[in-house]
N, C-alpha and C. Protein backbone atom coordinates (compact mmCIF):
# COMPACT_ATOMS: atom_id res chain seq x y z
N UNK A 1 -1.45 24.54 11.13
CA UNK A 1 -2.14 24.58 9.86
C UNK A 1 -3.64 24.43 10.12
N UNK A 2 -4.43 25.16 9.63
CA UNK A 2 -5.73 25.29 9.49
C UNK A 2 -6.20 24.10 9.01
N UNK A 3 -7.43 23.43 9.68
CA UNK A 3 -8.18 21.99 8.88
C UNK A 3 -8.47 22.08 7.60
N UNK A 4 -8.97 23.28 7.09
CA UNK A 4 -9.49 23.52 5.94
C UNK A 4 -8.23 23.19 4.68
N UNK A 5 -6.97 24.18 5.38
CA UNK A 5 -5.67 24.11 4.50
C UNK A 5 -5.38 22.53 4.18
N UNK A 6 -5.34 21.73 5.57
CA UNK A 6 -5.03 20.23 5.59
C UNK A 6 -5.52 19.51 4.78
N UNK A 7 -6.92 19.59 4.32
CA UNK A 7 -8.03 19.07 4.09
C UNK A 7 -7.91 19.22 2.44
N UNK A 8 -7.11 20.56 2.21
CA UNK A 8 -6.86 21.25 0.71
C UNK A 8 -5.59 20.25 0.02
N UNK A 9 -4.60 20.40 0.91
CA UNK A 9 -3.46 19.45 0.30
C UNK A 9 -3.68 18.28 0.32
N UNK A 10 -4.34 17.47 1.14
CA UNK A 10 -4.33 15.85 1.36
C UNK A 10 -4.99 15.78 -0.13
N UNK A 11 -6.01 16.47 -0.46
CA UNK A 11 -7.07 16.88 -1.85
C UNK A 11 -6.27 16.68 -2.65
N UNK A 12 -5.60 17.53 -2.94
CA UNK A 12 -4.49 18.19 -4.03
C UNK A 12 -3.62 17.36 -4.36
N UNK A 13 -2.82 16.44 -3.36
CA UNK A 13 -1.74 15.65 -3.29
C UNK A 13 -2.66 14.55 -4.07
N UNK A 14 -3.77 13.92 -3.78
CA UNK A 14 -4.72 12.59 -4.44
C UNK A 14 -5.27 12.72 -5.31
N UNK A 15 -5.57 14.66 -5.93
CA UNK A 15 -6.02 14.45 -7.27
C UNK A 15 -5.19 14.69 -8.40
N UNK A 16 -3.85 15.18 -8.06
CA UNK A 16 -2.46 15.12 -8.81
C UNK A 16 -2.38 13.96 -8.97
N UNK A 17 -1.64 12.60 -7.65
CA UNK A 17 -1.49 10.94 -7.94
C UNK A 17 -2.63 10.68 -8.90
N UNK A 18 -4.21 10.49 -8.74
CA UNK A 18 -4.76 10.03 -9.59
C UNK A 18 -4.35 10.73 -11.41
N UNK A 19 -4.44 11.57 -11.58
CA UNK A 19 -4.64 12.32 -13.13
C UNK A 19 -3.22 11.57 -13.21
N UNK A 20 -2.21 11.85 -12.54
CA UNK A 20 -0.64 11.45 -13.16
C UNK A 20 -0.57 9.79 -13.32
N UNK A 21 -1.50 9.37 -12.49
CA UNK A 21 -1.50 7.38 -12.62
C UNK A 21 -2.05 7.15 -14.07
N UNK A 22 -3.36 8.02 -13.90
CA UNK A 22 -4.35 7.78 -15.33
C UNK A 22 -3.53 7.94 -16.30
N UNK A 23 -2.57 9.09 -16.25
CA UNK A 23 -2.03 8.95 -17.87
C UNK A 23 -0.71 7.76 -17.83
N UNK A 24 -0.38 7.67 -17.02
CA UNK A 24 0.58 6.66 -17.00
C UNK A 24 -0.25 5.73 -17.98
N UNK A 25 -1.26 5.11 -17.20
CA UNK A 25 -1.93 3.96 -17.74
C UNK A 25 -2.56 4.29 -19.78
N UNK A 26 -3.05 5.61 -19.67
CA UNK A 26 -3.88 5.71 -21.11
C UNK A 26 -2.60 5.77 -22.11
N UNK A 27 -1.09 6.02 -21.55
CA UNK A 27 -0.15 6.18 -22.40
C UNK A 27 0.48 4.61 -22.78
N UNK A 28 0.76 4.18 -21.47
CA UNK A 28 0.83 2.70 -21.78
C UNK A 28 -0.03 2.34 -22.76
N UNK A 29 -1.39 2.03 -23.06
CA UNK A 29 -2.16 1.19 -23.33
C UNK A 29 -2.18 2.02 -24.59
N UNK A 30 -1.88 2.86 -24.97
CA UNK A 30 -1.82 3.84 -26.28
C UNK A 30 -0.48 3.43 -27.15
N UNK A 31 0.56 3.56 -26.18
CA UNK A 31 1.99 3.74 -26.94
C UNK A 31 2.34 2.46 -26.86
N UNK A 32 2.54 1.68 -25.71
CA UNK A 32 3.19 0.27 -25.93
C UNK A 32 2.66 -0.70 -25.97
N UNK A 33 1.09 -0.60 -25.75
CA UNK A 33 0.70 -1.56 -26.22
C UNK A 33 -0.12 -1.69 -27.34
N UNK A 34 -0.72 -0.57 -27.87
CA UNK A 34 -1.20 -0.53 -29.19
C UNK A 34 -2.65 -0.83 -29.10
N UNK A 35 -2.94 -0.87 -27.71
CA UNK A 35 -4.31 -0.95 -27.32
C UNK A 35 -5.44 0.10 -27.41
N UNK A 36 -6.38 -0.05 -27.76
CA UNK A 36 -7.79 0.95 -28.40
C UNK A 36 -8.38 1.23 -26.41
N UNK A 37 -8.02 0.56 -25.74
CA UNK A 37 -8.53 0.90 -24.07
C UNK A 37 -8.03 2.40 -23.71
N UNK A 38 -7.19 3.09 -24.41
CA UNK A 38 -7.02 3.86 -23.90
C UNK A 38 -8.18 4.89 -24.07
N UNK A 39 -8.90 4.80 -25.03
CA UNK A 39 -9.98 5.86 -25.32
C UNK A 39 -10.47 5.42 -23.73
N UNK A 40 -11.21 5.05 -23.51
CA UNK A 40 -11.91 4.73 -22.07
C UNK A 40 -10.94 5.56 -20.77
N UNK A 41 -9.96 5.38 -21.02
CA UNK A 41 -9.00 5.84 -19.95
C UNK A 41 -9.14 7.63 -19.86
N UNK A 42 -8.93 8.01 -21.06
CA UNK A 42 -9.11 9.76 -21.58
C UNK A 42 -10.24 9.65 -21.14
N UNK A 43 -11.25 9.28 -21.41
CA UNK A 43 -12.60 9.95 -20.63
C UNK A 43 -12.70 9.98 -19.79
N UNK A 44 -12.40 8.93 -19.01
CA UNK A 44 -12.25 9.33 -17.15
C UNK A 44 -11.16 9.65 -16.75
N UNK A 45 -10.24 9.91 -17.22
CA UNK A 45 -9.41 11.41 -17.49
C UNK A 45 -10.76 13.03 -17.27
N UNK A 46 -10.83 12.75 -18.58
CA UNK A 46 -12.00 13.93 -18.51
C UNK A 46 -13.08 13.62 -17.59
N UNK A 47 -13.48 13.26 -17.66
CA UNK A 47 -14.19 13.04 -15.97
C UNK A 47 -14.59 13.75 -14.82
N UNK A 48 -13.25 13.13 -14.66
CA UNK A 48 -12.64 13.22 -13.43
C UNK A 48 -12.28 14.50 -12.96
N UNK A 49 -11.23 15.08 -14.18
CA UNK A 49 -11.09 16.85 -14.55
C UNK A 49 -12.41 17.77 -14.13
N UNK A 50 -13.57 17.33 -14.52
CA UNK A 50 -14.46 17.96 -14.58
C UNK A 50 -15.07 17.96 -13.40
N UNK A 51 -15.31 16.81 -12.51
CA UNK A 51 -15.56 17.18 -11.16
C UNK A 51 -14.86 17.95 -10.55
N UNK A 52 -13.61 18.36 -10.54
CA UNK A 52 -12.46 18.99 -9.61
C UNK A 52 -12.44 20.30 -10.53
N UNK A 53 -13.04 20.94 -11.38
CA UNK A 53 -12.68 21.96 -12.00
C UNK A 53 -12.71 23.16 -11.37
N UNK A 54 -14.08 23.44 -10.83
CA UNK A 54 -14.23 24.60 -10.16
C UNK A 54 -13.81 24.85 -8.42
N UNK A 55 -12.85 23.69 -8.72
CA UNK A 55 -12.08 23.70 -7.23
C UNK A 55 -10.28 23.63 -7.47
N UNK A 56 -9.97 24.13 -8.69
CA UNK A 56 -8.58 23.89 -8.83
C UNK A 56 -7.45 24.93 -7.93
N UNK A 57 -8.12 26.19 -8.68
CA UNK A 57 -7.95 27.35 -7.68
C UNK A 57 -7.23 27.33 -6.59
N UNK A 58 -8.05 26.81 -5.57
CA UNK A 58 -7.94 26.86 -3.93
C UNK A 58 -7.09 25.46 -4.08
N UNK A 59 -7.23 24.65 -4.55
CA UNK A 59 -6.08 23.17 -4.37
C UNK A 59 -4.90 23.51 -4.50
N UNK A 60 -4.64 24.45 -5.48
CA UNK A 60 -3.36 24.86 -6.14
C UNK A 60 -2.57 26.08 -5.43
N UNK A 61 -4.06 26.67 -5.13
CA UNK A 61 -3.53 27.36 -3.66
C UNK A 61 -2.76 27.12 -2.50
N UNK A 62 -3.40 26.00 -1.97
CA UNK A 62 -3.30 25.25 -0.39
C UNK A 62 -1.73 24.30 -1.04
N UNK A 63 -1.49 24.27 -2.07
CA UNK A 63 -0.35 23.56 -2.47
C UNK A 63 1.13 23.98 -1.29
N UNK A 64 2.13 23.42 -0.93
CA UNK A 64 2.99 23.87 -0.55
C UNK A 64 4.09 22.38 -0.56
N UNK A 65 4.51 22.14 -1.39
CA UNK A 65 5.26 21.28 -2.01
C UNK A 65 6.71 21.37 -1.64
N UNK A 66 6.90 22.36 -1.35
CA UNK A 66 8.84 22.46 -0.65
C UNK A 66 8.78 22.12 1.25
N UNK A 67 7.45 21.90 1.73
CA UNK A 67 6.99 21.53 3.30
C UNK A 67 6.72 20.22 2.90
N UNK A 68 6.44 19.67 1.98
CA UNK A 68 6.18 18.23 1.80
C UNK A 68 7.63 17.17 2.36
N UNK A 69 6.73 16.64 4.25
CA UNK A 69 7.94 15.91 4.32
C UNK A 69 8.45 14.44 3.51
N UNK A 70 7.55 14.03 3.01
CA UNK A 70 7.78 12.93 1.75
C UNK A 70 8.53 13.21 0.22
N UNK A 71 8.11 14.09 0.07
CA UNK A 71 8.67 14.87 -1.27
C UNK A 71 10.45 14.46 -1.59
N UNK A 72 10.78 13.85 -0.94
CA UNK A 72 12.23 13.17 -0.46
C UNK A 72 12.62 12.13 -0.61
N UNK A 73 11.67 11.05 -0.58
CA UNK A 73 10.98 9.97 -0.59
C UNK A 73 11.35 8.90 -1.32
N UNK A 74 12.15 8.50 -2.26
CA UNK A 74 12.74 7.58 -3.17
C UNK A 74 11.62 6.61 -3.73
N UNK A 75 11.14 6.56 -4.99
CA UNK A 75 10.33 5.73 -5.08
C UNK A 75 10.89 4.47 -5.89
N UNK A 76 9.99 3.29 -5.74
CA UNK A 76 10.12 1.66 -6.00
C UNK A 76 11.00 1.89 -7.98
N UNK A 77 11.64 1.42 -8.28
CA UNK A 77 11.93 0.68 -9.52
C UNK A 77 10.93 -0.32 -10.20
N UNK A 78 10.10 0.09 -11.30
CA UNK A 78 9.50 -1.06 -11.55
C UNK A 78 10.97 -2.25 -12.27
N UNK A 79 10.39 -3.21 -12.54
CA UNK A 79 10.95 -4.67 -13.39
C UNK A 79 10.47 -4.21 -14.85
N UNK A 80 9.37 -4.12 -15.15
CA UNK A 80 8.93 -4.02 -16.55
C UNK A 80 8.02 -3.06 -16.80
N UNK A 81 7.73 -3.28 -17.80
CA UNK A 81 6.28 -2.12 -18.13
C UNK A 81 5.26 -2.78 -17.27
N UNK A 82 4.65 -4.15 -17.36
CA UNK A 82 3.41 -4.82 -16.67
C UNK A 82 3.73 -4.56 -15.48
N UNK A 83 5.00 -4.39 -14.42
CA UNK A 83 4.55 -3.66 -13.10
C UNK A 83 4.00 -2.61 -13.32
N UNK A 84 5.12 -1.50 -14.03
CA UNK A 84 4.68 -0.35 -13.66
C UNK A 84 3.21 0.09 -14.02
N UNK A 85 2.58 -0.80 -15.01
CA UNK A 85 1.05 -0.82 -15.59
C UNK A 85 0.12 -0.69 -14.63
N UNK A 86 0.66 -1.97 -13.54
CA UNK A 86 -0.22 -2.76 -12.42
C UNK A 86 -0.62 -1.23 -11.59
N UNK A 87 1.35 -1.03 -11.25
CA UNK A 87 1.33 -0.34 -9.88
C UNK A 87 0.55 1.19 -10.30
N UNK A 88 0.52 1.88 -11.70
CA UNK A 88 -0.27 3.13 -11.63
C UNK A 88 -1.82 2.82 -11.57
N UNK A 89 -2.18 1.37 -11.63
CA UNK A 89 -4.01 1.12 -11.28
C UNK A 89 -3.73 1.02 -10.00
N UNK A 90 -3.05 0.91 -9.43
CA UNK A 90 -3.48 0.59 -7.66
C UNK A 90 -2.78 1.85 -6.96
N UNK A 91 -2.42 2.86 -7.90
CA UNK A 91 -1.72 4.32 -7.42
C UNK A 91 -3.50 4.99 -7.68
N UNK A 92 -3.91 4.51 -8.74
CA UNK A 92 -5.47 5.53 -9.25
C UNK A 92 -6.40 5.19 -8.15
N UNK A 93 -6.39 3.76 -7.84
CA UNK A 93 -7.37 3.51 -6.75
C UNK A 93 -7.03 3.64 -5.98
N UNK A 94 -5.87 3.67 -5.00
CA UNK A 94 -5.73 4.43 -3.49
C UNK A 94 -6.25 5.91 -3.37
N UNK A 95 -5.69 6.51 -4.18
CA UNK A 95 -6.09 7.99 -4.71
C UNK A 95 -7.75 8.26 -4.47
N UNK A 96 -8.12 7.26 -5.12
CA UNK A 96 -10.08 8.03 -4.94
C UNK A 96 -10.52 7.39 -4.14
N UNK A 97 -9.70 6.21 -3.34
CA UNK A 97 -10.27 5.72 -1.80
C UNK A 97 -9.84 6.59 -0.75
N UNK A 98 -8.64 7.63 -1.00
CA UNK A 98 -8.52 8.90 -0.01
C UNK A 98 -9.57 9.61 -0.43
N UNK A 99 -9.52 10.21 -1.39
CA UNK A 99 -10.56 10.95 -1.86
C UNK A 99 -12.05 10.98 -1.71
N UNK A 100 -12.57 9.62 -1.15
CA UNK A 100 -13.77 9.41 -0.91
C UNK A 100 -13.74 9.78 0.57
N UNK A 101 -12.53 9.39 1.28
CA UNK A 101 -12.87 9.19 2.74
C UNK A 101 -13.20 11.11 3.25
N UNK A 102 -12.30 12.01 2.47
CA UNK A 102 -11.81 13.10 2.74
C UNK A 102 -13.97 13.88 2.22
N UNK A 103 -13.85 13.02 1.17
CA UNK A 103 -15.20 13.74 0.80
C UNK A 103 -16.56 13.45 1.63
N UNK A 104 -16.25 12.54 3.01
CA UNK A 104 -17.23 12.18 4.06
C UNK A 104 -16.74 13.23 5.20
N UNK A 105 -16.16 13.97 4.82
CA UNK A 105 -15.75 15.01 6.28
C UNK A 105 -16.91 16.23 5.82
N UNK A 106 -17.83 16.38 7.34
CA UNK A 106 -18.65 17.81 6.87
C UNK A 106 -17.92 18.71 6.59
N UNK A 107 -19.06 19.57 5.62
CA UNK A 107 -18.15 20.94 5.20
C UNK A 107 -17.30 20.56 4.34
N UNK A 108 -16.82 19.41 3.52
CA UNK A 108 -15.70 19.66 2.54
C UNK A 108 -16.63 19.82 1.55
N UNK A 109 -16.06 20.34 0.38
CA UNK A 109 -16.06 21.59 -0.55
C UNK A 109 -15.79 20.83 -1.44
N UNK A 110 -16.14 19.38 -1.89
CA UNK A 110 -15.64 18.25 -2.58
C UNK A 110 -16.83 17.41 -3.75
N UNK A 111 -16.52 16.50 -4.50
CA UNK A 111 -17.54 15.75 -5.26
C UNK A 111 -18.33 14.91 -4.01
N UNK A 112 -19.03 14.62 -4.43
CA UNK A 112 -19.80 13.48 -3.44
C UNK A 112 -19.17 12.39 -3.94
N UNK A 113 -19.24 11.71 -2.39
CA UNK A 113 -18.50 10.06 -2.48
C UNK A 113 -19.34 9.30 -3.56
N UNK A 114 -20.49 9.05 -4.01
CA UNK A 114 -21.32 8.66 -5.27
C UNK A 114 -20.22 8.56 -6.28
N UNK A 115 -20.19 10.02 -6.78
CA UNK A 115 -19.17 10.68 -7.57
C UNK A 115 -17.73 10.09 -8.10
N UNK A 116 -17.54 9.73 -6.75
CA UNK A 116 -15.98 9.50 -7.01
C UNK A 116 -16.24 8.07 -6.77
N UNK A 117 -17.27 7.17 -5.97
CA UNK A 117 -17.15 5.97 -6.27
C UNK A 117 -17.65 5.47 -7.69
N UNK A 118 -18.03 5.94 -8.16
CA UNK A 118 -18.23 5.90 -9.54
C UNK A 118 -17.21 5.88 -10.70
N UNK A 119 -16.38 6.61 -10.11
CA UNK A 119 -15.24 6.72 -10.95
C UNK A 119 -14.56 5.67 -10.72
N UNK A 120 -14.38 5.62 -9.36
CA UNK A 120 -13.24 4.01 -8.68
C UNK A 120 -13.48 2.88 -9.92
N UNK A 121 -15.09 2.79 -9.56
CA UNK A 121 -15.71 1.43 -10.16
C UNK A 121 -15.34 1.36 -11.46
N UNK A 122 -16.03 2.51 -12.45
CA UNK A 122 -14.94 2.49 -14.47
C UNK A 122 -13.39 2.42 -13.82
N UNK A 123 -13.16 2.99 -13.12
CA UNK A 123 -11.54 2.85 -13.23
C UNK A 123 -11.47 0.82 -13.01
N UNK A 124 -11.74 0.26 -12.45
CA UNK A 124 -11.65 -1.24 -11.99
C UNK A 124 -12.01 -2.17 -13.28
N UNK A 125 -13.29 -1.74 -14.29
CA UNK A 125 -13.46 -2.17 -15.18
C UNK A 125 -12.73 -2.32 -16.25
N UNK A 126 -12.06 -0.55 -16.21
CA UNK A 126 -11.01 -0.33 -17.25
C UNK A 126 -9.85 -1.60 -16.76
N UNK A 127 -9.59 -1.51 -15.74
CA UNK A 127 -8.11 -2.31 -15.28
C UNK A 127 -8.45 -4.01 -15.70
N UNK A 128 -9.68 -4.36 -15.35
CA UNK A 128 -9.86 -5.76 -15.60
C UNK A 128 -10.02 -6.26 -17.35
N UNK A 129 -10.61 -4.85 -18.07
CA UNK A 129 -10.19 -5.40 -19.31
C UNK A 129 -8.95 -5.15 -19.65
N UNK A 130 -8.25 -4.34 -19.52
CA UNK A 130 -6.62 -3.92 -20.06
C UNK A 130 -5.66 -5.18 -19.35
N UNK A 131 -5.79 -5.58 -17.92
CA UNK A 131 -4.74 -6.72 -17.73
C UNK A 131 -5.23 -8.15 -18.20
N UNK A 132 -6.58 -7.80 -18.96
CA UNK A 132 -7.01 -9.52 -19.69
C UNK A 132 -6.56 -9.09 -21.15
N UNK A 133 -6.72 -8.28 -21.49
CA UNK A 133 -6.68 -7.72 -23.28
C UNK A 133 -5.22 -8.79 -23.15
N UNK A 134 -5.15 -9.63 -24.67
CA UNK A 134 -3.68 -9.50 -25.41
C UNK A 134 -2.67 -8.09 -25.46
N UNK A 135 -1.43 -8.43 -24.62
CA UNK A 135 -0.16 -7.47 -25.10
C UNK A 135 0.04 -6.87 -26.75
């Protein structure tokens, strides 16, 4: 596999986890908990979208999801909603700590690490008011 291709899926695979964590979380904080945080969450939703836009293309391209040797993979059972709450903020932030590292390789075709640490950081804020907010 070509670096470039590699470089496309590792992408692809971390900006799918992040968008799919985020809504985990803006739906939680919308539907079961009745919480107004989710507006904050949709925007860096949108965001986030918007840095990766004019690169969806080629991500979706470099996709190859039936070679995915994890794709197999069995994932954890949460206990309650407050895991599974926890575990999609620390699914969003692994996600743009790959994402940063991948965006320090020359030549990638990516947001600047600024960019996406920026996002990390609202994403951390969002998390510290939503696990203090009242249920």
């Amino acid at each position: 596999m070509r670096e470039i291709d590699a470089v496309s899926r590792v992408v692809d695979a971390n900006v799918n986890r992040f968008r799919d964590g985020l809504r985990v979380i803006e739906d939680t904080l919308r539907f079961a908990r009745g919480n107004r945080l989710y507006a904050p969450v949709r925007r860096l939703r949108g965001d986030f979208a918007r840095l990766f836009a004019g690169r969806r293309g080629m991500l979706v391209a470099s996709r190859a999801s039936d070679k995915d040797p994890g794709r197999a993979s069995g994932q954890k059972k949460h206990a309650d909603i407050d895991e599974l709450f926890r575990a999609n903020f620390a699914r969003c932030s692994e996600a743009l700590r790959v994402l940063e590292e991948y965006a320090r390789l020359r030549g990638a075709n990516l947001p600047s690490t600024a960019e996406l640490k920026k996002i990390r950081f609202r994403l951390y804020g969002i998390e510290k008011k939503s696990l203090s907010a009242k249920k």
